[in-house]
Protein backbone atom coordinates (compact mmCIF):
# COMPACT_ATOMS: atom_id res chain seq x y z
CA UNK A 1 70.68 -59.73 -2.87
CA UNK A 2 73.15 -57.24 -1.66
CA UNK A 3 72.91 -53.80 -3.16
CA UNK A 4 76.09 -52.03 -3.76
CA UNK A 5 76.59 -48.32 -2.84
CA UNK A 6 79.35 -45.69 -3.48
CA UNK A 7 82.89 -47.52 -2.86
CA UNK A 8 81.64 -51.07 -2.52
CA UNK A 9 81.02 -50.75 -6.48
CA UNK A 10 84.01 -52.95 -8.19
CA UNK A 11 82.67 -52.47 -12.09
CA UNK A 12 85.00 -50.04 -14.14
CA UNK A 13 82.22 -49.12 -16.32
CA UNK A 14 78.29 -48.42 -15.22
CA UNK A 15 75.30 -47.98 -17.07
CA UNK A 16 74.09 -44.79 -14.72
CA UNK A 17 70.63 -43.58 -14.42
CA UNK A 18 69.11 -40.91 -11.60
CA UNK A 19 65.87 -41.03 -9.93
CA UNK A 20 63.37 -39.83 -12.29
CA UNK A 21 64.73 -42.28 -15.24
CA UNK A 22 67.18 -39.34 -17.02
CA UNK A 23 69.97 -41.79 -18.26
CA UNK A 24 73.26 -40.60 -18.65
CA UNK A 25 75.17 -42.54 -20.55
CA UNK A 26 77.81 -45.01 -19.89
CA UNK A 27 80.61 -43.66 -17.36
CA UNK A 28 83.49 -44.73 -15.51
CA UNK A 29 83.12 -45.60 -11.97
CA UNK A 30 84.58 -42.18 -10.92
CA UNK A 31 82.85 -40.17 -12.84
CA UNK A 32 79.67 -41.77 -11.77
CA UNK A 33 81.00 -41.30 -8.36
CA UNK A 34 82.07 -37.75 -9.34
CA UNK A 35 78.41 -37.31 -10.25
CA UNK A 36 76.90 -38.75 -7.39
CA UNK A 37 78.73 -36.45 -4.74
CA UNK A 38 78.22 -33.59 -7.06
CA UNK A 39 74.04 -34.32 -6.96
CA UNK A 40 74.56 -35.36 -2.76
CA UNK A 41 73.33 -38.78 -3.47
CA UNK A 42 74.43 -42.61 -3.54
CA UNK A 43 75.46 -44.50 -6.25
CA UNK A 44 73.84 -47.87 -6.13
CA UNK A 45 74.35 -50.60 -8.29
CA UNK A 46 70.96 -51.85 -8.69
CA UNK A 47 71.66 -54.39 -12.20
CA UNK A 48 75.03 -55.84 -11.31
CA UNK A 49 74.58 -59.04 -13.60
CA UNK A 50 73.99 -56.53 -16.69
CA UNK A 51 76.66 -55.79 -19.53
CA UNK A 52 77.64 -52.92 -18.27
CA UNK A 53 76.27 -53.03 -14.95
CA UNK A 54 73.71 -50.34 -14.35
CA UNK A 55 73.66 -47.99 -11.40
CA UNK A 56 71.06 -45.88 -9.87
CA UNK A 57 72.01 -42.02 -8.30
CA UNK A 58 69.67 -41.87 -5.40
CA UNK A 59 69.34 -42.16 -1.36
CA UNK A 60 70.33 -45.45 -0.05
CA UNK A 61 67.43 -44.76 2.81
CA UNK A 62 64.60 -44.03 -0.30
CA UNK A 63 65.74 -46.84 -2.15
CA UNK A 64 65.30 -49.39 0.43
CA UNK A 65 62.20 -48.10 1.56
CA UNK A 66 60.64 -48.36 -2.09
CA UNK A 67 61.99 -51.70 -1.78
CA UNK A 68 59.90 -52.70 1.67
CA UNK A 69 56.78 -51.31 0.25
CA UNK A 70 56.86 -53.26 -3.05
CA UNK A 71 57.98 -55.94 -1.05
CA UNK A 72 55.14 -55.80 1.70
CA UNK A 73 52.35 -54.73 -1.46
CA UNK A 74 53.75 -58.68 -2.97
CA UNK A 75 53.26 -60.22 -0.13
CA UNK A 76 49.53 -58.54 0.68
CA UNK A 77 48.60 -59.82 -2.36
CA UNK A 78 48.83 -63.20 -1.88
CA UNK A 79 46.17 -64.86 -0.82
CA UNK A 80 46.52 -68.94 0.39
CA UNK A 81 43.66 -71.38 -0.25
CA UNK A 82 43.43 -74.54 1.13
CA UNK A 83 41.86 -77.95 -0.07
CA UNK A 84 39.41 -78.38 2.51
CA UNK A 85 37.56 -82.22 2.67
CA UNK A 86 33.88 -82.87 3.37
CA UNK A 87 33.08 -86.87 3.83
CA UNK A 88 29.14 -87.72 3.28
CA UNK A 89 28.31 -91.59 3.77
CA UNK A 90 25.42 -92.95 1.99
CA UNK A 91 23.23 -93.15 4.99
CA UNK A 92 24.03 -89.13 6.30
CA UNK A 93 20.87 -87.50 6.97
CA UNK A 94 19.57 -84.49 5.57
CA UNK A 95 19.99 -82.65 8.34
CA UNK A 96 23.77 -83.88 8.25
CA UNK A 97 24.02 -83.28 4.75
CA UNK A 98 22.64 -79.29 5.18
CA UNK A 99 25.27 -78.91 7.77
CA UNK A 100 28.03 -80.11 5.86
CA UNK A 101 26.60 -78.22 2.96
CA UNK A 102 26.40 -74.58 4.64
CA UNK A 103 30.30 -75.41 5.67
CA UNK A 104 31.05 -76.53 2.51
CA UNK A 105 29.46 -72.57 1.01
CA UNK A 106 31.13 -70.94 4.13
CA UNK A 107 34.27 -72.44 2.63
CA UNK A 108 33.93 -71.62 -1.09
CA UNK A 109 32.98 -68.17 0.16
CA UNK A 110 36.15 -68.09 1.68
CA UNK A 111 37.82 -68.55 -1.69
CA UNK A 112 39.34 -72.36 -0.64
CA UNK A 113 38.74 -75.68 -2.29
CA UNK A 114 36.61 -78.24 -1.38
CA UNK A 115 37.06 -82.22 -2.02
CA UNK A 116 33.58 -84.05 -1.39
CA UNK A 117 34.29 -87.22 -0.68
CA UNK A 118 31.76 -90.51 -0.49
CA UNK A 119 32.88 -92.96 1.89
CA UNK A 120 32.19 -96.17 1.38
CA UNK A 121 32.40 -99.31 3.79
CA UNK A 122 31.44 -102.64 2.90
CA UNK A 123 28.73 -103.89 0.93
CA UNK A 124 27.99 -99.57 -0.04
CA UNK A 125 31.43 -99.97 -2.22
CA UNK A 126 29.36 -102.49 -4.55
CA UNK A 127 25.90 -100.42 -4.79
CA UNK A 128 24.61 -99.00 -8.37
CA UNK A 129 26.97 -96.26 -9.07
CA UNK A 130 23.99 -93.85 -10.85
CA UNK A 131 22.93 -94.16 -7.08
CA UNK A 132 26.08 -93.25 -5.90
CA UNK A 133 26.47 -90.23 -7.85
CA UNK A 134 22.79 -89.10 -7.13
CA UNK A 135 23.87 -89.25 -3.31
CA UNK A 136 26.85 -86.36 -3.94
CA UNK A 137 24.68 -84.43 -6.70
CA UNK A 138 22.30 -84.37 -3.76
CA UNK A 139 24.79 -83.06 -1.70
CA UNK A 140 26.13 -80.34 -4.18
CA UNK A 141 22.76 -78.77 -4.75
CA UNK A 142 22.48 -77.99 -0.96
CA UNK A 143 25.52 -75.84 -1.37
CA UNK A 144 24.34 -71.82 -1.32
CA UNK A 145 27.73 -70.97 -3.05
CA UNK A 146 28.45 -70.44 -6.87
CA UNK A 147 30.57 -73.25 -7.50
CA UNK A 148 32.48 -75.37 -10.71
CA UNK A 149 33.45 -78.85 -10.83
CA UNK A 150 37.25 -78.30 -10.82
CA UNK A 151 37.54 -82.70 -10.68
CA UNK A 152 34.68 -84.63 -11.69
CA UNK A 153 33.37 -87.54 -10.03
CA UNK A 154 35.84 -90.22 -9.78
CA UNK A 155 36.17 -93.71 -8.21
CA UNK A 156 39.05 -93.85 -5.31
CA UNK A 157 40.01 -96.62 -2.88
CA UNK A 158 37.34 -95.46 -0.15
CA UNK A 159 34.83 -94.63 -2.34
CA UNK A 160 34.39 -91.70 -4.56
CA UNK A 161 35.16 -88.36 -4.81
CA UNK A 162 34.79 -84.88 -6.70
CA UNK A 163 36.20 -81.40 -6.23
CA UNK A 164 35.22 -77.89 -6.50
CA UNK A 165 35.94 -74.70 -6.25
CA UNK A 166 34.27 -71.19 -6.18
CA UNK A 167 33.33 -69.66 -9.62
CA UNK A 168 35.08 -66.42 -10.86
């Protein structure tokens, strides 16, 4: 969005306001322009979409460094989490398992998703399914990590699969 300042301004009518939030009133562009060179300021037309448009009497400079700082402050408070897969086969060892498992907290810790997935090939996809479900709850309680079930267990095409996430 373009900001506006002094002569660019094409609204008869503004809406003007200074600095420290004093309004004063509705004026006419030239007044407000009046006022502005009067106070050794800008006029910038911060609302133009408002009915009448409202204008701000301040330093173009200040007013577009407030506007990097709230943008940068937005932007540092983002933070991006992934999905992140772990894929345990009935026969993984325990020692396989604890590795996956102190990734799998590493990750959590880290604030990202995790998808724990049971592969299964073969005759595995046709096993007792209270087995199958023992084999991930085996795998969860390996996991350091305060965790929730964000998915429960559910069958997909290669076998099954849960999700989880860190806890608040």
């Amino acid at each position: 969005m373009q900001i506006k300042i002094n002569n660019q301004i094409r609204a008869k009518e503004l809406r003007v306001i200074d600095n420290e939030g004093n309004n004063y009133g509705v004026l006419g562009l030239t007044e407000a322009l009046e006022l502005a060179e009067k106070m050794n300021v800008d006029l910038l037309e911060i609302s133009p979409m408002a009915v009448p448009p409202v204008a701000k009497l301040m330093e173009y400079g200040k007013f577009m460094y407030e506007q990097k700082k709230k943008a940068q402050k937005a932007k540092a408070g983002i933070k991006i989490s992934e999905t992140k897969s772990i894929q345990v086969k009935v026969g993984t060892g325990d020692n396989d398992l604890a590795l996956k498992a102190r990734q799998a907290s590493k990750w959590l810790a880290e604030g990202h998703r995790i998808k724990v997935e049971l592969f299964l090939r073969g005759r595995s996809k046709f096993m007792d399914e209270k087995f199958l479900k023992d084999r991930i709850e085996r795998f969860l309680n390996l996991i350091t990590e305060k965790y929730k079930v964000a998915e429960d267990i559910k069958k997909v095409p290669k076998g099954m699969m849960l999700t989880i996430e860190r806890e608040k």
